[in-house]
Protein backbone atom coordinates (compact mmCIF):
# COMPACT_ATOMS: atom_id res chain seq x y z
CA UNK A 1 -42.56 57.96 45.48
CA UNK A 2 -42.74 60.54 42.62
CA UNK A 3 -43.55 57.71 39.86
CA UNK A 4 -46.02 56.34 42.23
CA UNK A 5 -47.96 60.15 42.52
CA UNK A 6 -47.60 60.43 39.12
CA UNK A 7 -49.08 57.30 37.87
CA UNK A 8 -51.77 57.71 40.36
CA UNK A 9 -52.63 60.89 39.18
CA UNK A 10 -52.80 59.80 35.64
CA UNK A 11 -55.47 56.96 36.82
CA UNK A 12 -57.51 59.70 38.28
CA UNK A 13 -57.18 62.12 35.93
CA UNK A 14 -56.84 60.37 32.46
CA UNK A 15 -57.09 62.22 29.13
CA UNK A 16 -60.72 64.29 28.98
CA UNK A 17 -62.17 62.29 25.98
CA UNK A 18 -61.06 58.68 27.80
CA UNK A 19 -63.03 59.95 30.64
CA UNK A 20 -66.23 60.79 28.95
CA UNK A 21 -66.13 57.84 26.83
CA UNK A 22 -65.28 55.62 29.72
CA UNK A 23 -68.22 56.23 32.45
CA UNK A 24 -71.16 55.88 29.96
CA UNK A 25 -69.30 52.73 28.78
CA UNK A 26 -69.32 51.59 32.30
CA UNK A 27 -72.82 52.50 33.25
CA UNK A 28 -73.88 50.51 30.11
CA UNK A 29 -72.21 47.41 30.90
CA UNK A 30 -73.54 47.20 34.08
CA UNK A 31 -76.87 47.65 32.45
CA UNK A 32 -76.15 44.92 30.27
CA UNK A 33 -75.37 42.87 33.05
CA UNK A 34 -77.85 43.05 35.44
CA UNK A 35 -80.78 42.84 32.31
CA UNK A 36 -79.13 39.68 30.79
CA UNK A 37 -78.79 37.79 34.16
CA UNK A 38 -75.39 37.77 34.59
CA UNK A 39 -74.47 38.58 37.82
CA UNK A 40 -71.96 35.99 38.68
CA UNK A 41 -69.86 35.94 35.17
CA UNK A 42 -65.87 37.08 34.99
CA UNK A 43 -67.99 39.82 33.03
CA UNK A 44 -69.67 40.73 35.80
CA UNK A 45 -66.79 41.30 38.16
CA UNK A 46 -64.85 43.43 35.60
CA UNK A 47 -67.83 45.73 34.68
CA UNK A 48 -67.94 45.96 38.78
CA UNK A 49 -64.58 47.04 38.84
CA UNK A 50 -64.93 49.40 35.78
CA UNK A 51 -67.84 51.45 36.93
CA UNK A 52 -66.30 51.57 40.42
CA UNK A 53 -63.47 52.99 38.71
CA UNK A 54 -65.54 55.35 36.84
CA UNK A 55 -66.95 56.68 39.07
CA UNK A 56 -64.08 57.55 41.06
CA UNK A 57 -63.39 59.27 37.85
CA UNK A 58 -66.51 61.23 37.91
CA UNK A 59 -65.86 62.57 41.65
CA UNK A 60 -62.74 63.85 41.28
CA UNK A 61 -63.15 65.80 37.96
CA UNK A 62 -66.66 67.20 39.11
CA UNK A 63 -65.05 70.04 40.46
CA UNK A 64 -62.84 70.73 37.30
CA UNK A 65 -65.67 69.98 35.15
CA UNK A 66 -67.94 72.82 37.22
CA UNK A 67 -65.65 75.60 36.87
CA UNK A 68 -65.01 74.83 33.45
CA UNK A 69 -68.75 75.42 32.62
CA UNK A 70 -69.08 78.28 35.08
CA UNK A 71 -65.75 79.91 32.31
CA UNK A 72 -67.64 78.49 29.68
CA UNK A 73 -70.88 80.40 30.51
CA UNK A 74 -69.23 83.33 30.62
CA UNK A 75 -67.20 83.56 27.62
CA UNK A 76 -69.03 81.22 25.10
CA UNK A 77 -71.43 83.66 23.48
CA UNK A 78 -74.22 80.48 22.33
CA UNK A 79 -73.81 79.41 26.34
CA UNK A 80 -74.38 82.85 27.34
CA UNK A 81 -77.14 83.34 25.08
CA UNK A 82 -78.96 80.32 25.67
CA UNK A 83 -79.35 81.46 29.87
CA UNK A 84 -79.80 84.40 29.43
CA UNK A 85 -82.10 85.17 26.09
CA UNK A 86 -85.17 83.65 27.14
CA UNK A 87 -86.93 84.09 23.44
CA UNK A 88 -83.97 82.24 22.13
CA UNK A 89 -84.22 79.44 24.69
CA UNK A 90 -87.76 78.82 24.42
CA UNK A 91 -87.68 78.26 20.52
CA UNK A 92 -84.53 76.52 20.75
CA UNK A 93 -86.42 74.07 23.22
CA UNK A 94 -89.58 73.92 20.55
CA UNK A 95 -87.08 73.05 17.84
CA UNK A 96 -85.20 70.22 20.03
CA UNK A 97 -88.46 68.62 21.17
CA UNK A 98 -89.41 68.59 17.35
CA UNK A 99 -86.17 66.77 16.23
CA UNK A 100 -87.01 64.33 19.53
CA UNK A 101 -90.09 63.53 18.18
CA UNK A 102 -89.50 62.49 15.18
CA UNK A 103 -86.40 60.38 15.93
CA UNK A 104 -89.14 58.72 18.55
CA UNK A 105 -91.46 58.13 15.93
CA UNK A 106 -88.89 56.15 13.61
CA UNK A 107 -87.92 54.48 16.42
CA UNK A 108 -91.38 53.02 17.19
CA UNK A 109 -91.91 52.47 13.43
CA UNK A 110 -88.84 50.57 12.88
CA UNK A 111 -89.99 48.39 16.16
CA UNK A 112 -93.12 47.92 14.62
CA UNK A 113 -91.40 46.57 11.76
CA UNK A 114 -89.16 44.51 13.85
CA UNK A 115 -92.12 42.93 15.42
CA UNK A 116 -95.03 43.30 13.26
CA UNK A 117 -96.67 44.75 15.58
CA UNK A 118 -99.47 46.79 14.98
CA UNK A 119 -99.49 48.69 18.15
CA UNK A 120 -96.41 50.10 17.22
CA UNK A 121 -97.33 51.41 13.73
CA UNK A 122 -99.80 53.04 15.28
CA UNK A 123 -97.81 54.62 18.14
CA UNK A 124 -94.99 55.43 15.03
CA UNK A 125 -98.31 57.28 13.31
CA UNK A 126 -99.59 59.25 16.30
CA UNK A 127 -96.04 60.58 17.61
CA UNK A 128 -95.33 61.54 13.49
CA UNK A 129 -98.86 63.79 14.22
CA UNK A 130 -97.61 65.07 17.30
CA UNK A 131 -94.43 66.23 15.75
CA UNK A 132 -96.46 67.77 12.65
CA UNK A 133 -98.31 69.72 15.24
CA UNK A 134 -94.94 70.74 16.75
CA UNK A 135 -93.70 71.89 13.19
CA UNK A 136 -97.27 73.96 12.71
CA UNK A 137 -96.77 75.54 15.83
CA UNK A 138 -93.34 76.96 14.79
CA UNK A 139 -93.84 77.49 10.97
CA UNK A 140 -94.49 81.33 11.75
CA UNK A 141 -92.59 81.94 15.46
CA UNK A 142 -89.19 81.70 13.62
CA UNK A 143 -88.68 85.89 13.21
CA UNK A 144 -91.51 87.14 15.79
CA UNK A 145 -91.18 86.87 19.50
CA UNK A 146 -93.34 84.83 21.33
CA UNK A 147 -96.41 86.08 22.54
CA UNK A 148 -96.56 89.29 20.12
CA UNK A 149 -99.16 87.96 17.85
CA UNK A 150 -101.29 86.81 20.65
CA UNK A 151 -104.48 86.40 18.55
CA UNK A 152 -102.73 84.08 15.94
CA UNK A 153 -100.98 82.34 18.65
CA UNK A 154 -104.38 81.43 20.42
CA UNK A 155 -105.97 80.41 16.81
CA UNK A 156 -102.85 77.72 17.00
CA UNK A 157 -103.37 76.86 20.34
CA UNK A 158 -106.62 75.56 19.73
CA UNK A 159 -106.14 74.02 16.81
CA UNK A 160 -103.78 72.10 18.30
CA UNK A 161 -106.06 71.33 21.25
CA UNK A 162 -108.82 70.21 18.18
CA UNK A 163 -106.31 67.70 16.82
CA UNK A 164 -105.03 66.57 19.84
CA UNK A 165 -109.22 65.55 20.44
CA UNK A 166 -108.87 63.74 17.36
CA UNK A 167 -105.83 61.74 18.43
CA UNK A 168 -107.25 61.15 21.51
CA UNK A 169 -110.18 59.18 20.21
CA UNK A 170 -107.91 57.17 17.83
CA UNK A 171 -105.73 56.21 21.00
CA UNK A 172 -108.38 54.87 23.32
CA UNK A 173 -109.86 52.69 20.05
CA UNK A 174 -106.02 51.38 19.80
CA UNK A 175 -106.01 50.72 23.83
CA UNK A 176 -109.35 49.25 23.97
CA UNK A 177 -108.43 46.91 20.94
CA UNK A 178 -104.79 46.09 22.82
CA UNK A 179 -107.30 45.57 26.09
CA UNK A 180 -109.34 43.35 24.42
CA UNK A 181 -106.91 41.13 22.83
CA UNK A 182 -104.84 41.09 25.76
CA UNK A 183 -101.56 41.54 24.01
CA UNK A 184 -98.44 42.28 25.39
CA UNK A 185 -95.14 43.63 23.60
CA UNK A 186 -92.14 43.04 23.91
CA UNK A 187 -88.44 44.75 24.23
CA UNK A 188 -85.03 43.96 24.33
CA UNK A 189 -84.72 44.27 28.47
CA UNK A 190 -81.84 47.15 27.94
CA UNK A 191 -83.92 48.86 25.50
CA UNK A 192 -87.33 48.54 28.09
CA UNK A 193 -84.27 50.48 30.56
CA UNK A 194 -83.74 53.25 28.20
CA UNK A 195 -87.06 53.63 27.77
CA UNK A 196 -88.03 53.86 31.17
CA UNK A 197 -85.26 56.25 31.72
CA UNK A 198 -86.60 58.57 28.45
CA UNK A 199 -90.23 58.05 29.85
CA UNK A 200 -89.55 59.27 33.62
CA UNK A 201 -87.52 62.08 32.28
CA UNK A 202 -89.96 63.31 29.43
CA UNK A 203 -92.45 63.58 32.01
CA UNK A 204 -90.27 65.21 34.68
CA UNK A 205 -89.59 67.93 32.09
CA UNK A 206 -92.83 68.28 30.26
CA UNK A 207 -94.46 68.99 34.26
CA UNK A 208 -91.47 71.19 35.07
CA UNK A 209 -91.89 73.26 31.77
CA UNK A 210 -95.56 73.75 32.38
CA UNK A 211 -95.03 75.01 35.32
CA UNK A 212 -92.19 77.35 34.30
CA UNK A 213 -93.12 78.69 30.77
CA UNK A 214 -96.54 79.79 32.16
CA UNK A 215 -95.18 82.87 33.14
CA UNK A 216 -94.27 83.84 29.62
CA UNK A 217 -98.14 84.08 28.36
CA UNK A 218 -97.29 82.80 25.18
CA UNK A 219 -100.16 79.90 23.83
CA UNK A 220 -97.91 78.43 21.07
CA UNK A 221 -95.47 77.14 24.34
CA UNK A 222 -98.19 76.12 26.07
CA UNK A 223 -99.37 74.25 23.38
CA UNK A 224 -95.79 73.10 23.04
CA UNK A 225 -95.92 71.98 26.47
CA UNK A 226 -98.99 70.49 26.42
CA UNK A 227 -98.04 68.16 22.92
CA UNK A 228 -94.77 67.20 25.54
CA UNK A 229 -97.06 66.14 28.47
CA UNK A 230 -99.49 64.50 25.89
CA UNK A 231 -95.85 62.47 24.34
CA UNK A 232 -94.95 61.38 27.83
CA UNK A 233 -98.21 60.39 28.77
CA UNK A 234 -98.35 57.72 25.78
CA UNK A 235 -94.61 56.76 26.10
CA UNK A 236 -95.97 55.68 30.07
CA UNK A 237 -98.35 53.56 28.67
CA UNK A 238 -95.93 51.87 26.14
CA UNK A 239 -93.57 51.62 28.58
CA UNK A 240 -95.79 49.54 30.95
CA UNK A 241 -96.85 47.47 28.69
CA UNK A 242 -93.24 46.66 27.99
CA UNK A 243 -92.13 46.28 31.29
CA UNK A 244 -95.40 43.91 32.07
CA UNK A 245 -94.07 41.69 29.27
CA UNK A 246 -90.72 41.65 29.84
CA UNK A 247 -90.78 41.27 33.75
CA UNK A 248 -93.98 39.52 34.18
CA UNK A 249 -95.33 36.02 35.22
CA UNK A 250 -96.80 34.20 32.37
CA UNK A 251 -99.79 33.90 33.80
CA UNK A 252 -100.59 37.52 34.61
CA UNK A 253 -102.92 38.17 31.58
CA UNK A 254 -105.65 39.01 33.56
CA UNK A 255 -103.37 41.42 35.45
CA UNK A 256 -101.58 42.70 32.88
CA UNK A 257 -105.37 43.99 30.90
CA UNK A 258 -106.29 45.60 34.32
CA UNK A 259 -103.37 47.31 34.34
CA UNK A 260 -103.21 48.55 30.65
CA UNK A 261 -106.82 49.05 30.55
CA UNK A 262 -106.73 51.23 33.58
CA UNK A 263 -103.78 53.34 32.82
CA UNK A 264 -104.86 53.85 29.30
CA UNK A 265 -108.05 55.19 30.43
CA UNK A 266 -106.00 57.33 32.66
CA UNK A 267 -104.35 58.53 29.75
CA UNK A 268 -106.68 59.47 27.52
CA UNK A 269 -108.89 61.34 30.27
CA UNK A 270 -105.76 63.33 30.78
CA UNK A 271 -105.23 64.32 27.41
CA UNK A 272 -108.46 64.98 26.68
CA UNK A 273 -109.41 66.98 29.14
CA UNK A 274 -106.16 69.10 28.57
CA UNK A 275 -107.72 69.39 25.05
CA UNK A 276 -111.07 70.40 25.99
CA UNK A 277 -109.13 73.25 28.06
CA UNK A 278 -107.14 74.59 25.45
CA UNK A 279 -110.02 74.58 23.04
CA UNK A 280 -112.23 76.65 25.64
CA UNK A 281 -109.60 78.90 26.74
CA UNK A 282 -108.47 79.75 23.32
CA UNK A 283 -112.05 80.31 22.58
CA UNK A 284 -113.06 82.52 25.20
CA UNK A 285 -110.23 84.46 24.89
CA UNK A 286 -109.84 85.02 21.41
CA UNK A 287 -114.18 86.28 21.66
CA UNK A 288 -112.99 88.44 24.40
CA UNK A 289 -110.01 89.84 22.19
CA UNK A 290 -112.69 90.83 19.51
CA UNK A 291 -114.81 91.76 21.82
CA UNK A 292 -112.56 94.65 22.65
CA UNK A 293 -111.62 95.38 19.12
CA UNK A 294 -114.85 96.02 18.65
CA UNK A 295 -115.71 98.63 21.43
CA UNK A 296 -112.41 100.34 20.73
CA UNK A 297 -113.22 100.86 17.65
């Protein structure tokens, strides 16, 4: 009876790293299974029994794994600092979405080589600009707190908001070309997957940052924000024109350049009227900032 309690609680308690490793292996070879069709396959019944196993895993560790972060927010100093220093937080998150950014960016270029595909060159192209906007907007926030320099802050906000005008007019002459030759493009189905999951969670977090950094009054992480909504917005687009491809009857073209055409125009009135705002907020504010350096003086 002892053996059997012990080798049962080294089945649900393996070593940490053979847990960690083993539930995102399971999760991904049931992905791989269900995109390539094979649902009935000895593969099939093992990844069944591996994920079930997994995640029997998962629920009994949970607990562990909780209090071990609730210690480990209290005695790791970078934990600590990261809930608590807000400053810290918010340039650590401008940063991370930079490095994001440009890993998307290669990604979509090396598709584009993959493919040849034009479209994604030029999505490769316009998420390099985003992230160069990023990178502008942090150049000079590295030793001042946000918000301080206000008036500098709100001459990057609208820049940013000018270039994001510019980029907003190159996308809708890329979607109305893709519209009008009817084009679709195509992913590996696990990689349409991860990209659906990247898409629905960019845009989860770029809404639930905009919301939540408002309170901060600092332009360059609005602008931030709003270069995170704009990336989300485009990867939706991408991503349904994927998913139309690579799920789609054949003879859905007509279907397929109603739906692209209408969410791209959805997309680009979106992002430009989000630029329009920032440009005529930053505007208005910045004259009323003189304004009153002026009568003070």
């Amino acid at each position: 009876m002892e053996r059997f309690k012990k080798v049962l609680w080294r089945l649900l308690f393996p070593p940490l790293i053979l847990a960690l490793l083993l539930i995102p292996m399971a999760g991904a070879l049931v992905v791989y299974i269900l995109a390539s069709g094979q649902t009935d396959t000895p593969l099939a019944y093992v990844s069944y029994g591996l994920s079930a196993y997994a995640l029997v895993i998962l629920c009994v560790r949970l607990p562990r794994w909780m209090k071990g972060f609730g210690r480990l927010k209290r005695e790791n100093k970078y934990v600590h600092r990261y809930l608590t220093d807000v400053q810290w937080r918010m340039k650590l998150s401008l940063y991370l979405s930079l490095a994001i950014n440009i890993l998307y960016a290669l990604l979509q270029l090396g598709t584009g080589f993959y493919f040849h595909s034009v479209w994604f060159y030029a999505l490769s192209g316009y998420y390099a600009l985003l992230a160069f906007m990023r990178f502008f907007l942090l150049k000079d926030v590295r030793h001042t707190q946000l918000g301080a320099q206000r008036m500098e802050e709100l001459g990057r906000y609208r820049f940013c908001g000018m270039v994001l005008v510019v980029l907003n007019l190159v996308l809708a002459v890329i979607v109305a070309y893709i519209v009008w030759l009817n084009r679709g493009f195509s992913h590996h189905e696990i990689l349409t997957i991860a990209m659906a999951a990247y898409t629905f969670w960019a845009m989860a977090m770029a809404v639930k940052n905009i919301i939540q950094y408002r309170k901060y009054n600092s332009p360059v992480m609005s602008a931030a924000k709003a270069i995170s909504l704009t990336a989300a917005l485009v990867s939706l687009l991408s991503l349904e024109s994927a998913m139309l491809n690579a799920w789609g009857n054949g003879d859905n073209s007509l279907f397929r350049q109603i739906m692209t055409g209408a969410t791209g125009a959805v997309v680009c009135l979106v992002v430009h009227v989000l630029a329009i705002y920032m440009i005529v907020h930053a505007t208005k504010e910045i004259k009323d900032m003189k304004k009153g350096f002026l009568s003070n003086e």
